[in-house]
PDB file of N, CA and C in Angstrom:
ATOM      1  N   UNK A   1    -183.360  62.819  78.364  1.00  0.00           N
ATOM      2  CA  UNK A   1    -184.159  62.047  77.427  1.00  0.00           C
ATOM      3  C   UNK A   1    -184.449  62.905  76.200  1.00  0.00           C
ATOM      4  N   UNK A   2    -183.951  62.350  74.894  1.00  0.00           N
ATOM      5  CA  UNK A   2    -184.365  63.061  73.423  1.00  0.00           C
ATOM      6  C   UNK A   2    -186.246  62.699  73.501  1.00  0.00           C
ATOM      7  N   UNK A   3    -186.956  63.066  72.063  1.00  0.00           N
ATOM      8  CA  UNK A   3    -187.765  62.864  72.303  1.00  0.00           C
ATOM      9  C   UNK A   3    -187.991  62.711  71.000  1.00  0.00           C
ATOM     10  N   UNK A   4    -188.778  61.901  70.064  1.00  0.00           N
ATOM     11  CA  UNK A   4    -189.084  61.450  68.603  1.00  0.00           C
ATOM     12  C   UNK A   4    -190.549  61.738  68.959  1.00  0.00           C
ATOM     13  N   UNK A   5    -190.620  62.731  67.548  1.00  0.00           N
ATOM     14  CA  UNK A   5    -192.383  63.585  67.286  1.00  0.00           C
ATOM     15  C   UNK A   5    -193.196  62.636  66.047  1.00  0.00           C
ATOM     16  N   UNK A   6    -194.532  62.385  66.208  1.00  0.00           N
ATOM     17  CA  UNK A   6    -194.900  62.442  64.882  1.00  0.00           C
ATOM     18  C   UNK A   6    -196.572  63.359  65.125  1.00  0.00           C
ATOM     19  N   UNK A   7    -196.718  63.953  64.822  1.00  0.00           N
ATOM     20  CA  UNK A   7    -197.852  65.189  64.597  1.00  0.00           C
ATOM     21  C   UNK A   7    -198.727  65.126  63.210  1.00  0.00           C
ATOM     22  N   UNK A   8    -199.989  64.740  63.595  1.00  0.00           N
ATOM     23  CA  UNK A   8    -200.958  64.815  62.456  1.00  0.00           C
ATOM     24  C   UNK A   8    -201.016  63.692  61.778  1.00  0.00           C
ATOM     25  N   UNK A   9    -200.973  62.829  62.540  1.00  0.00           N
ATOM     26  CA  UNK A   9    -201.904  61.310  62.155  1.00  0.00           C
ATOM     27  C   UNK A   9    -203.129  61.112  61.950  1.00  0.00           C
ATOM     28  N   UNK A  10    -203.871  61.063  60.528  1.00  0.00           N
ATOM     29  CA  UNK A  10    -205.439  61.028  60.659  1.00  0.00           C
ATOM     30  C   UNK A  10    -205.207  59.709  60.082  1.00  0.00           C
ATOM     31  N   UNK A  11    -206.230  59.229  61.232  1.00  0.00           N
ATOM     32  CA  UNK A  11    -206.931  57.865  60.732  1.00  0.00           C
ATOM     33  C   UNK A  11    -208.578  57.790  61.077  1.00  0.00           C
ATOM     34  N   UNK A  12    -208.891  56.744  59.968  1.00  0.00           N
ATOM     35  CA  UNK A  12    -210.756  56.938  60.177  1.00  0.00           C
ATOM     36  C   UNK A  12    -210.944  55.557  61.368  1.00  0.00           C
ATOM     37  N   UNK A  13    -211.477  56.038  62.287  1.00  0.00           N
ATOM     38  CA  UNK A  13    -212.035  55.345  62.782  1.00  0.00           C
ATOM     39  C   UNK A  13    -213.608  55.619  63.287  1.00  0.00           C
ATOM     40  N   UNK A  14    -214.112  54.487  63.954  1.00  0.00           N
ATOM     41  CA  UNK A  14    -215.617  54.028  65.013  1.00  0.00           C
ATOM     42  C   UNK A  14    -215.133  55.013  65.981  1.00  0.00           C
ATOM     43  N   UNK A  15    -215.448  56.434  66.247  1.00  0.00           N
ATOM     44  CA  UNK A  15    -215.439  56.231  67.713  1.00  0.00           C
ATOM     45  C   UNK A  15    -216.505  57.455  68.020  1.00  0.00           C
ATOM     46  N   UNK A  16    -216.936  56.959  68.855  1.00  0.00           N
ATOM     47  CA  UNK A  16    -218.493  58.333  69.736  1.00  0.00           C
ATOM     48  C   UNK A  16    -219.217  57.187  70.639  1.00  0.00           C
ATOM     49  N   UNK A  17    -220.113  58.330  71.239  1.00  0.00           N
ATOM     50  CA  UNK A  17    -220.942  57.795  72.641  1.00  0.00           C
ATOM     51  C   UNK A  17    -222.621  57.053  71.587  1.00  0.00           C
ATOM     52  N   UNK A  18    -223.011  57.943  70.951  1.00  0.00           N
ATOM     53  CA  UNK A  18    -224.099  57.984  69.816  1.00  0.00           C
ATOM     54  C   UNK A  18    -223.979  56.367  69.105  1.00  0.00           C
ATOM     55  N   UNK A  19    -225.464  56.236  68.843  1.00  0.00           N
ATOM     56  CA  UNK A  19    -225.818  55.058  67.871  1.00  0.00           C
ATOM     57  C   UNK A  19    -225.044  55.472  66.314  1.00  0.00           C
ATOM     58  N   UNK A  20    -225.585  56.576  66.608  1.00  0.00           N
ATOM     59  CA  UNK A  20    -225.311  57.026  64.780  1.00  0.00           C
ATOM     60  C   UNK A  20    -223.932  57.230  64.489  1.00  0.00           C
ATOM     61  N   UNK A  21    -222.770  57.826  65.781  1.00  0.00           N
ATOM     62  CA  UNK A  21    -221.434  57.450  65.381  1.00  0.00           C
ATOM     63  C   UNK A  21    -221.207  55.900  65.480  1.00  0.00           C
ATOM     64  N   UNK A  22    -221.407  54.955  66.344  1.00  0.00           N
ATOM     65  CA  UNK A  22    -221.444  53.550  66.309  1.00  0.00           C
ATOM     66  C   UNK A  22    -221.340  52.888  64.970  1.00  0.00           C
ATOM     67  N   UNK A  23    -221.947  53.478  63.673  1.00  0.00           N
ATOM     68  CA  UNK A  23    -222.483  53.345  62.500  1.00  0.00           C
ATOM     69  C   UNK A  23    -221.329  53.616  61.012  1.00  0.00           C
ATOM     70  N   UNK A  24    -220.715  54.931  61.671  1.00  0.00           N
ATOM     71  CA  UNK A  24    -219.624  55.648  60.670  1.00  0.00           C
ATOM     72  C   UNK A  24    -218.649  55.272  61.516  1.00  0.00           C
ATOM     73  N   UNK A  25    -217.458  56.029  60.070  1.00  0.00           N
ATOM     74  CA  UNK A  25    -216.460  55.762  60.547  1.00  0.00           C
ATOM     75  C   UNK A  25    -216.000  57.824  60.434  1.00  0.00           C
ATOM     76  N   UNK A  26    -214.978  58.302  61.619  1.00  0.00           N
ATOM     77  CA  UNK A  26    -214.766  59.358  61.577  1.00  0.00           C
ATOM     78  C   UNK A  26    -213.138  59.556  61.949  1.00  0.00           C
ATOM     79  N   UNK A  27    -212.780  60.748  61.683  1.00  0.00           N
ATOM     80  CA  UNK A  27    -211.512  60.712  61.447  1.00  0.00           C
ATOM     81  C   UNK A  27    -210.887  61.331  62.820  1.00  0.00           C
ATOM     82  N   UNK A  28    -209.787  60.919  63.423  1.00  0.00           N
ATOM     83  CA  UNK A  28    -209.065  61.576  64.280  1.00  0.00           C
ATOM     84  C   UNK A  28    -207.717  61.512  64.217  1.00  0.00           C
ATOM     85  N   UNK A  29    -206.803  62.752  64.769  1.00  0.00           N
ATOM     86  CA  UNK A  29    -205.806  63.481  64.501  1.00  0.00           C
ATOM     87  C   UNK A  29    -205.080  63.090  65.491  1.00  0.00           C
ATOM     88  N   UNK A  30    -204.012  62.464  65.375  1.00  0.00           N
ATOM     89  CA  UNK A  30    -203.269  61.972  66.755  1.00  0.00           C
ATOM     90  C   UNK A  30    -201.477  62.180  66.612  1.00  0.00           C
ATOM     91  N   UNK A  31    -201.081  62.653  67.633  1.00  0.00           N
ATOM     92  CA  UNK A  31    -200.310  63.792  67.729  1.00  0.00           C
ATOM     93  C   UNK A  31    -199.402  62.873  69.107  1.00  0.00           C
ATOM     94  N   UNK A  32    -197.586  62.767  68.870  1.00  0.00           N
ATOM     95  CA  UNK A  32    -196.772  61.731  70.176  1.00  0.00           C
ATOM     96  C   UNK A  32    -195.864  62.389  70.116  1.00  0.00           C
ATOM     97  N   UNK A  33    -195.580  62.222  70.795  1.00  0.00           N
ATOM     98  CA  UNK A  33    -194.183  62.666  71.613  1.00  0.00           C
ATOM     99  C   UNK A  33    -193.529  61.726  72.753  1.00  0.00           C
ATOM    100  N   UNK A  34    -192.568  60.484  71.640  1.00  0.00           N
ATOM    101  CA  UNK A  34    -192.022  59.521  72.335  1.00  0.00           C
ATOM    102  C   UNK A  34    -190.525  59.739  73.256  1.00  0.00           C
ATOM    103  N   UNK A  35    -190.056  59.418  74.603  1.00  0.00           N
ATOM    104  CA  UNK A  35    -189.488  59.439  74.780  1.00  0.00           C
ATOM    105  C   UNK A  35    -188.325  58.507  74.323  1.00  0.00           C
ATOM    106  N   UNK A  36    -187.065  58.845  73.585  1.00  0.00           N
ATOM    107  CA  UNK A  36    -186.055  57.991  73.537  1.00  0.00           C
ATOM    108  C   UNK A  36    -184.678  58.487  73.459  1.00  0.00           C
ATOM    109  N   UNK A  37    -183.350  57.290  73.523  1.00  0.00           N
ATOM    110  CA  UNK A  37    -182.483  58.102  73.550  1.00  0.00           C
ATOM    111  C   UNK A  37    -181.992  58.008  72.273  1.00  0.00           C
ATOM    112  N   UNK A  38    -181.677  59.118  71.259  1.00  0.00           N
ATOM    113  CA  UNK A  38    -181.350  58.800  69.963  1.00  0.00           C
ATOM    114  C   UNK A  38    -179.469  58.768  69.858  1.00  0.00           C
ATOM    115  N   UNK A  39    -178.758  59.085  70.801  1.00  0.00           N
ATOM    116  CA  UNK A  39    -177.755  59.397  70.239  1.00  0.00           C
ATOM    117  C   UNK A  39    -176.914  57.923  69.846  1.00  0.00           C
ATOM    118  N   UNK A  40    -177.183  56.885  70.048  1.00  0.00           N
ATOM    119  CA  UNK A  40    -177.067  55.470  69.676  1.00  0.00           C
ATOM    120  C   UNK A  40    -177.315  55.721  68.006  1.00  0.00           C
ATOM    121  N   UNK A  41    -178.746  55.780  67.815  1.00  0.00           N
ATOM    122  CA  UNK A  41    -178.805  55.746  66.461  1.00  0.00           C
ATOM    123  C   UNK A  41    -177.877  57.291  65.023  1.00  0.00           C
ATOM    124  N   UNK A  42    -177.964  58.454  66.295  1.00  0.00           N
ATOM    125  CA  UNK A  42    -177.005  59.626  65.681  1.00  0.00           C
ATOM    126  C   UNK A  42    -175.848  59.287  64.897  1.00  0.00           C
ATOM    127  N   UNK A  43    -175.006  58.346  66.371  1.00  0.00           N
ATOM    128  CA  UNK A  43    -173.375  57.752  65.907  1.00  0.00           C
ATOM    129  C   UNK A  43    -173.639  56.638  65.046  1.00  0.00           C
ATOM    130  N   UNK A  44    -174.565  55.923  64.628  1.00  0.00           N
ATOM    131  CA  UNK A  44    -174.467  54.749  63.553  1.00  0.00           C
ATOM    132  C   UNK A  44    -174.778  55.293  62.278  1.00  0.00           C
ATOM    133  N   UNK A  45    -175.918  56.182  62.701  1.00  0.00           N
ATOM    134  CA  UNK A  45    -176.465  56.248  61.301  1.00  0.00           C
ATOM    135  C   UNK A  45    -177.408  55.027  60.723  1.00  0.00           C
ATOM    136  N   UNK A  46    -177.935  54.450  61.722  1.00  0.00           N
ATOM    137  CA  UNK A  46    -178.373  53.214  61.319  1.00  0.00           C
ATOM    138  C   UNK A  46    -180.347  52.817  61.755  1.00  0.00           C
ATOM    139  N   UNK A  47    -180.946  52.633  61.066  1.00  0.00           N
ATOM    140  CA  UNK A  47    -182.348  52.746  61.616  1.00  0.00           C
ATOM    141  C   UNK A  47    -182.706  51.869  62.333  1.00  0.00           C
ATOM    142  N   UNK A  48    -181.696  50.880  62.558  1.00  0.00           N
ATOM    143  CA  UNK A  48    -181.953  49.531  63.728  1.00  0.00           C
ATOM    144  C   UNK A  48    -181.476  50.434  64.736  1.00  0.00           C
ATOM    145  N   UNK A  49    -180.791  51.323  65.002  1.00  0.00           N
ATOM    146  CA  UNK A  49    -180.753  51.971  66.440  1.00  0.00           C
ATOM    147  C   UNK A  49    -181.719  52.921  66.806  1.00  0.00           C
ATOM    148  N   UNK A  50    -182.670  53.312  65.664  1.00  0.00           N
ATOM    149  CA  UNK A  50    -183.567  54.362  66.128  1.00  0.00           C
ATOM    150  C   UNK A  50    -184.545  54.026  66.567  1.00  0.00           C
ATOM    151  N   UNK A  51    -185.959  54.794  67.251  1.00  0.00           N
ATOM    152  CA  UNK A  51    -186.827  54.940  67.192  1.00  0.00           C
ATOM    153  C   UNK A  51    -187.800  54.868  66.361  1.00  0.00           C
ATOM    154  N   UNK A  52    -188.076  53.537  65.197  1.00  0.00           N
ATOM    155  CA  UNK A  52    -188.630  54.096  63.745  1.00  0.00           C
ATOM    156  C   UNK A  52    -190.233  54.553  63.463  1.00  0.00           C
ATOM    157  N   UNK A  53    -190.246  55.991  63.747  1.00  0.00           N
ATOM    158  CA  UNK A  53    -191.219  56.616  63.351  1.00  0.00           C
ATOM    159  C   UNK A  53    -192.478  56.126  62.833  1.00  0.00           C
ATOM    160  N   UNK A  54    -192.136  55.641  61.381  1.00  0.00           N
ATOM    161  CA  UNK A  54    -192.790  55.143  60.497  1.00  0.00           C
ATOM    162  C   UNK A  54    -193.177  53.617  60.779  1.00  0.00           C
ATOM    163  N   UNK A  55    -192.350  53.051  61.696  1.00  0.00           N
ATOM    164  CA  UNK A  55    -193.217  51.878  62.073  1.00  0.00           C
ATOM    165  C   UNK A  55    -194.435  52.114  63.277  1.00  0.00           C
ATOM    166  N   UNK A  56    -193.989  52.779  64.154  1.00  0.00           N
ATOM    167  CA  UNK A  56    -194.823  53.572  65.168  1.00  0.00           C
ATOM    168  C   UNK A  56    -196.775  54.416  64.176  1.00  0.00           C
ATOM    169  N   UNK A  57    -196.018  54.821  63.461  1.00  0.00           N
ATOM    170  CA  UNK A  57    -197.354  55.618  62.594  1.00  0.00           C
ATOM    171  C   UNK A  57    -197.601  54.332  61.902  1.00  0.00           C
ATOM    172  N   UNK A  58    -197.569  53.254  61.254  1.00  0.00           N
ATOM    173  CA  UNK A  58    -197.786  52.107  60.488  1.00  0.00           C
ATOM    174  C   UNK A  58    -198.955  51.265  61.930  1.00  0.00           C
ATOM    175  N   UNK A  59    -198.146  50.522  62.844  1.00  0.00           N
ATOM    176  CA  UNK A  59    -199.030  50.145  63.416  1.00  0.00           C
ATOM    177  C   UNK A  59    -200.447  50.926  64.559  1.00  0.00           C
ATOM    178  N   UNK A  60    -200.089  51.878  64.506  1.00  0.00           N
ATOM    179  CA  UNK A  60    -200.928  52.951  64.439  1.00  0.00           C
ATOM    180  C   UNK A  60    -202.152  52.893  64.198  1.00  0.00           C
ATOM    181  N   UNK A  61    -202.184  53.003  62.965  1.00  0.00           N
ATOM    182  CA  UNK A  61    -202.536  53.380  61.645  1.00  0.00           C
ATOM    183  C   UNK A  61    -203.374  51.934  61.733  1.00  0.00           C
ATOM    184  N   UNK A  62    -203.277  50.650  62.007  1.00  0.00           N
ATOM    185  CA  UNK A  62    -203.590  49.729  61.858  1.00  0.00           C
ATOM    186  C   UNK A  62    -204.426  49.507  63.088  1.00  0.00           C
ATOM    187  N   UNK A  63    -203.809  49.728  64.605  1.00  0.00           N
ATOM    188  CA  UNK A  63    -204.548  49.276  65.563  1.00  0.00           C
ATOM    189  C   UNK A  63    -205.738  50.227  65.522  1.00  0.00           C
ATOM    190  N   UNK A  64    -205.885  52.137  65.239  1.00  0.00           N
ATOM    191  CA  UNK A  64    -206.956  52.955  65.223  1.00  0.00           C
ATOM    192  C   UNK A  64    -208.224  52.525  64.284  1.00  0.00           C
ATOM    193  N   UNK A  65    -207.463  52.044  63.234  1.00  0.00           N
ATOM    194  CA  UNK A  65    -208.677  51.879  61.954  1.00  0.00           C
ATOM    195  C   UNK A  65    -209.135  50.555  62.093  1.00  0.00           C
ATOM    196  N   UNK A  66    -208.661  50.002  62.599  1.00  0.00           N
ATOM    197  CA  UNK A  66    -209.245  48.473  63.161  1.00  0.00           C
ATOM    198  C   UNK A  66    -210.209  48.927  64.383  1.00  0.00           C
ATOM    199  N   UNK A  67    -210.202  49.751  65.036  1.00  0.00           N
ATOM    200  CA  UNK A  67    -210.557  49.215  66.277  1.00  0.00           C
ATOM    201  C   UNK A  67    -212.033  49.966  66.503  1.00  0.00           C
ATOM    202  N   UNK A  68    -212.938  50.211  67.583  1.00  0.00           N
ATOM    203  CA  UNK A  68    -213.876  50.539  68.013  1.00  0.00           C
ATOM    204  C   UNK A  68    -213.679  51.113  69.206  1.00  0.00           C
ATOM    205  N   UNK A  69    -214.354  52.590  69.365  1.00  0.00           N
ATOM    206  CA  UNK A  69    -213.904  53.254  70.678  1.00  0.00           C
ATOM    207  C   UNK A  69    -215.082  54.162  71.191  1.00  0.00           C
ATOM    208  N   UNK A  70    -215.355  54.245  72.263  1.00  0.00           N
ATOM    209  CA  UNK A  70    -216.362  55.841  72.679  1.00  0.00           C
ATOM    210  C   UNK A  70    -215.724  56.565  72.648  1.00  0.00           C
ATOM    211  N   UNK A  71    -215.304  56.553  73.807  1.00  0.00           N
ATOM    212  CA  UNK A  71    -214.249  57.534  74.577  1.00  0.00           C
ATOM    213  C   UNK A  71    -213.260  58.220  73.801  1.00  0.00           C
ATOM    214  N   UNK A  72    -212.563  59.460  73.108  1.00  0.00           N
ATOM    215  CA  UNK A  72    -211.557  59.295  73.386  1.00  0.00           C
ATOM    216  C   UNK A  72    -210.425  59.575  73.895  1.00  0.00           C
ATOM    217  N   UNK A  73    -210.541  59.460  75.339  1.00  0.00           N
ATOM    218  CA  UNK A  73    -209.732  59.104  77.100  1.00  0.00           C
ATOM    219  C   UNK A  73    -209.123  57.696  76.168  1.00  0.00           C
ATOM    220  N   UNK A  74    -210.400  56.633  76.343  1.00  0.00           N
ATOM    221  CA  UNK A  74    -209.666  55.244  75.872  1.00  0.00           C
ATOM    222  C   UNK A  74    -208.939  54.925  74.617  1.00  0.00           C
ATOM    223  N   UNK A  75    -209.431  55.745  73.210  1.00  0.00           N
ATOM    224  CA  UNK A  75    -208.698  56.041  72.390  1.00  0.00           C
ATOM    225  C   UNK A  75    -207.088  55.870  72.919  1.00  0.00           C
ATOM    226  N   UNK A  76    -207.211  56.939  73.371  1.00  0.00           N
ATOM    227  CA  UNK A  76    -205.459  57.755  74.124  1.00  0.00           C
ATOM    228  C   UNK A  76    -204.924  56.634  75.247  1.00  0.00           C
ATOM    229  N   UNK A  77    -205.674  56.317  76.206  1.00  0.00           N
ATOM    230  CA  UNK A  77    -204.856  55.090  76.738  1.00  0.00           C
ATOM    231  C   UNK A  77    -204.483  54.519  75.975  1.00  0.00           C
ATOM    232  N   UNK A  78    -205.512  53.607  75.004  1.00  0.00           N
ATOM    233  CA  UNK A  78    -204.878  52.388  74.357  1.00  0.00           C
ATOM    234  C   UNK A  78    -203.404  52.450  72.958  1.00  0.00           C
ATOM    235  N   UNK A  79    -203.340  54.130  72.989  1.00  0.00           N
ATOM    236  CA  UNK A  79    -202.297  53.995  71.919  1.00  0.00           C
ATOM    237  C   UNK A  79    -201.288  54.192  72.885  1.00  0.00           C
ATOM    238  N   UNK A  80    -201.276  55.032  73.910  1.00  0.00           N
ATOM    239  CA  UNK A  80    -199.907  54.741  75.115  1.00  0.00           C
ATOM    240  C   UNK A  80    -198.952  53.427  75.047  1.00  0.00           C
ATOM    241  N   UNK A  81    -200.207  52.814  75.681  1.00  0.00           N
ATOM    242  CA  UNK A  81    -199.726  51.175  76.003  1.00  0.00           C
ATOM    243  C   UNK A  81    -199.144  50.963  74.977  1.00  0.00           C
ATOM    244  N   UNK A  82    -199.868  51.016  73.819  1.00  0.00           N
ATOM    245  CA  UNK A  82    -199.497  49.798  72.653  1.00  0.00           C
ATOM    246  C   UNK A  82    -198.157  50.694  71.859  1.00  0.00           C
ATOM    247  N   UNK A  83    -197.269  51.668  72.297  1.00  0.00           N
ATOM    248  CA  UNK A  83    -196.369  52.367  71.876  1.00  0.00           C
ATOM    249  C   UNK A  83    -195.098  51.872  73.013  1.00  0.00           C
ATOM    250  N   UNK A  84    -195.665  51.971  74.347  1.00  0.00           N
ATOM    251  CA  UNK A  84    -194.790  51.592  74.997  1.00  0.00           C
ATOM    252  C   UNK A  84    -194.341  50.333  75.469  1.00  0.00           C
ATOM    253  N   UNK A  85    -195.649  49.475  75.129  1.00  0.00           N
ATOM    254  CA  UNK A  85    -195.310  48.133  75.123  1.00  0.00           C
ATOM    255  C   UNK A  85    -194.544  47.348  74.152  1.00  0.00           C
ATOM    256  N   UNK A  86    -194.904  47.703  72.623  1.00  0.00           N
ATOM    257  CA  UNK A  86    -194.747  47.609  71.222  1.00  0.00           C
ATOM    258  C   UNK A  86    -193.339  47.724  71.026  1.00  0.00           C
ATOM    259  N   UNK A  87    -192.937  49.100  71.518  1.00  0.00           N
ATOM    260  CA  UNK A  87    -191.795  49.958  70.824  1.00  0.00           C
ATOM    261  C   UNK A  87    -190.988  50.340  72.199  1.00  0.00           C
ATOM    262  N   UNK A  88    -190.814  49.728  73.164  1.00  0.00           N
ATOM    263  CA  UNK A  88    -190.336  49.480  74.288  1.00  0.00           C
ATOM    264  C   UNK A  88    -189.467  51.460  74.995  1.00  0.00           C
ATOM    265  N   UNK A  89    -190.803  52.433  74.696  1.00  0.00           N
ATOM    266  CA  UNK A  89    -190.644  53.553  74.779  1.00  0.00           C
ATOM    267  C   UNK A  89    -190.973  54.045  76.616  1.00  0.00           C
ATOM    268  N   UNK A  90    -189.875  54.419  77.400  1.00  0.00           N
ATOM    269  CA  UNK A  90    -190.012  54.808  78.134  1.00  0.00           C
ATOM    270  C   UNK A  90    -191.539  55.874  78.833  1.00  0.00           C
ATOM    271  N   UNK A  91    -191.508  56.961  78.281  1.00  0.00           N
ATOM    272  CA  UNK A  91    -192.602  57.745  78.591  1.00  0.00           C
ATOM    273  C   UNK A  91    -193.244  58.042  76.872  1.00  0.00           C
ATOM    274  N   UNK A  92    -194.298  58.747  76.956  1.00  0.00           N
ATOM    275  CA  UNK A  92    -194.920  58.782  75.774  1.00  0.00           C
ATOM    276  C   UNK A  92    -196.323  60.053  76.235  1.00  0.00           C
ATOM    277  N   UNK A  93    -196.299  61.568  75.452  1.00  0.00           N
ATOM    278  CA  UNK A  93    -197.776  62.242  75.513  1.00  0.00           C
ATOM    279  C   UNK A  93    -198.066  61.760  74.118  1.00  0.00           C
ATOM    280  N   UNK A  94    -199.754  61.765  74.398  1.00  0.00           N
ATOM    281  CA  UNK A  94    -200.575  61.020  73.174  1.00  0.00           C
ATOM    282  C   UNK A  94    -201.171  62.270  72.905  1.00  0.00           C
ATOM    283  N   UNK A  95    -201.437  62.831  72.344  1.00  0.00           N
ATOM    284  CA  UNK A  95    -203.010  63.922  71.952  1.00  0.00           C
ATOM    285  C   UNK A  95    -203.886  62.958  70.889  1.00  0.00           C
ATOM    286  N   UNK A  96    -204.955  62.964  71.170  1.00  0.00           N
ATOM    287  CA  UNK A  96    -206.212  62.536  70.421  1.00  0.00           C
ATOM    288  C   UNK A  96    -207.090  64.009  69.863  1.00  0.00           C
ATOM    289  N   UNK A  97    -207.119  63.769  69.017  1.00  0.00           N
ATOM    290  CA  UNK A  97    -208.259  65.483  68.072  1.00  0.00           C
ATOM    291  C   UNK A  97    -208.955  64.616  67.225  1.00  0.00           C
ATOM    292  N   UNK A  98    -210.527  64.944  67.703  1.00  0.00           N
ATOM    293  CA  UNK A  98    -211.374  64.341  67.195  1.00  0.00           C
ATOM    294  C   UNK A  98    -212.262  65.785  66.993  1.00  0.00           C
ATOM    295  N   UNK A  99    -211.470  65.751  65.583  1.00  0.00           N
ATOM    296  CA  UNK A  99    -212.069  67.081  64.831  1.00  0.00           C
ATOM    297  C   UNK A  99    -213.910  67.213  64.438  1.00  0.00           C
ATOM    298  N   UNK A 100    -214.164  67.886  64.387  1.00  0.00           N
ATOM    299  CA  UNK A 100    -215.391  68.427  63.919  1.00  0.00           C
ATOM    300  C   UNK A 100    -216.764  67.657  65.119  1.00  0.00           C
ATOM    301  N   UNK A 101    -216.088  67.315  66.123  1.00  0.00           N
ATOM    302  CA  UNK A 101    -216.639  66.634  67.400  1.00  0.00           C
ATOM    303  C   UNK A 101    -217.897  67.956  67.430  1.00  0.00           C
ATOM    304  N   UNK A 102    -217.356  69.112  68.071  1.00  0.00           N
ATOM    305  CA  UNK A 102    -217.475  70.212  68.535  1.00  0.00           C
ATOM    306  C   UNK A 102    -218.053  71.588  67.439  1.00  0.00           C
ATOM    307  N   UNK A 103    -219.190  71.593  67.248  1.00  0.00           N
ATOM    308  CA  UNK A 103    -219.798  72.833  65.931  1.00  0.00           C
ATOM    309  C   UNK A 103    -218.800  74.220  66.362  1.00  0.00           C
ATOM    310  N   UNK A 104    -218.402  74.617  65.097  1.00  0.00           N
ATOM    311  CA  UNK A 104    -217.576  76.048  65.651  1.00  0.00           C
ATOM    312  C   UNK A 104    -216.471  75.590  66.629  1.00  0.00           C
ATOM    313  N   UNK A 105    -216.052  74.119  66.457  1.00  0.00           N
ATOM    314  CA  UNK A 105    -214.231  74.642  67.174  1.00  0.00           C
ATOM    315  C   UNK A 105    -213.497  73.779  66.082  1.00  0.00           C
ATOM    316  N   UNK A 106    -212.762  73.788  66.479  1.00  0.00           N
ATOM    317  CA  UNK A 106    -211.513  73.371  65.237  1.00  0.00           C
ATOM    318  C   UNK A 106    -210.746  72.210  65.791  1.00  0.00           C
ATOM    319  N   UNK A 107    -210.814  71.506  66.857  1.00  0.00           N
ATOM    320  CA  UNK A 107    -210.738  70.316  67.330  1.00  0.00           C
ATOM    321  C   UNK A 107    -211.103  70.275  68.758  1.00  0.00           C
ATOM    322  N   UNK A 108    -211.216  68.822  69.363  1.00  0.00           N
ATOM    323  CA  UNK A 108    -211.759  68.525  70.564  1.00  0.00           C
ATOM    324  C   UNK A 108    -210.593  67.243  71.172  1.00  0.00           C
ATOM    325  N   UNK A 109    -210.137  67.166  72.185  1.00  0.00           N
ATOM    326  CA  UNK A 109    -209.836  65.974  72.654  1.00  0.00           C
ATOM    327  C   UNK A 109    -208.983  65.474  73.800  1.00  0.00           C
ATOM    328  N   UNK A 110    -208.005  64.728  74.243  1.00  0.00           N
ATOM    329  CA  UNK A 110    -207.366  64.427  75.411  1.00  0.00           C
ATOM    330  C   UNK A 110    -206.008  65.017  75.017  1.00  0.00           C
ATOM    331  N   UNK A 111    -205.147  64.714  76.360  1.00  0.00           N
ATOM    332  CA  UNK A 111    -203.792  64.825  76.190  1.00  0.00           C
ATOM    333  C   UNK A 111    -203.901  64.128  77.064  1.00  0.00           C
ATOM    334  N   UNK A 112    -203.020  63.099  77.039  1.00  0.00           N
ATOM    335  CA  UNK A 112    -202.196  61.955  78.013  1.00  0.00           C
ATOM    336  C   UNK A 112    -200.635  61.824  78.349  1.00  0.00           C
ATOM    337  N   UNK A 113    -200.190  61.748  79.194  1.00  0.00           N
ATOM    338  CA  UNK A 113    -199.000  61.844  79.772  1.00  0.00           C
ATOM    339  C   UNK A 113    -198.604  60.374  80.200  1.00  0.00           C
ATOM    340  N   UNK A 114    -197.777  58.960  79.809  1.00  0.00           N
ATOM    341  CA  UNK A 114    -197.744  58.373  80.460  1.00  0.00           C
ATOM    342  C   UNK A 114    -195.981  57.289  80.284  1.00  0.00           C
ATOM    343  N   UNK A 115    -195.645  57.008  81.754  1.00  0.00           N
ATOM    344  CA  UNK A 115    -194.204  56.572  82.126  1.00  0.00           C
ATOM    345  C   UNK A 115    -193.562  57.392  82.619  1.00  0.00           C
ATOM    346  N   UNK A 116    -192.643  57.487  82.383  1.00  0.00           N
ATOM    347  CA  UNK A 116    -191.201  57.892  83.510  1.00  0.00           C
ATOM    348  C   UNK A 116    -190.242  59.061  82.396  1.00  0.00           C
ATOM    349  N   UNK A 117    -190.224  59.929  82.397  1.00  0.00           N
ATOM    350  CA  UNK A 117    -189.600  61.163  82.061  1.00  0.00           C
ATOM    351  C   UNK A 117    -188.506  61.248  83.017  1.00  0.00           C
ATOM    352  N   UNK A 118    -187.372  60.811  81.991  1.00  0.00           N
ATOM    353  CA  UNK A 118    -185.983  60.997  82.632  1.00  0.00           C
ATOM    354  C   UNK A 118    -185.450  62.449  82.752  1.00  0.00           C
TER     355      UNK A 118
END
């Protein structure tokens, strides 16, 4: 199994346990590593055979800043699913960095592992 990266996705969203995050909107850093097989799209040369990145970071980008979250565990589930359901991606790690969470660290957050790693 190849694997298609995209690293350093900030989008603003709702998400904390707190009234007062409930209120703002804050930014988190989200970081994939999709499983696929690219050599289909290698020999065409063609972006209908690939994996397209940029649609992956587009709806993204749309379901995070839309949405409302505490957790983010559920953050990171819900972009799994909606990558592998969406974009019909075998396995998929999510990282969620929900920067400045944490005074004095430089990010905070999950790593998720989820499907079948060929």
């Amino acid at each position: 199994m190849d694997l298609v990266f995209l690293r350093g996705l900030r989008i603003e969203t709702v998400i904390g346990i707190y009234d007062w995050e409930k209120a703002i909107r804050q930014p988190v850093v989200l970081d994939l590593e999709m499983g696929a097989d690219v050599a289909r799209a290698a020999a065409t040369d063609r972006i209908a055979d690939a994996l397209d990145y940029k649609a992956v970071a587009k709806r993204l980008k749309q379901f995070v800043g839309e949405g409302r979250f505490e957790l983010v565990e559920t953050l990171a589930e819900r972009c799994a699913e909606l990558v592998r359901e969406e974009f019909g991606v075998p396995w998929v790690r999510v990282t969620v960095n929900k920067a400045g969470a944490v005074t004095d660290a430089e990010g905070v957050g999950v790593i998720i592992e989820r499907g079948a790693r060929a």
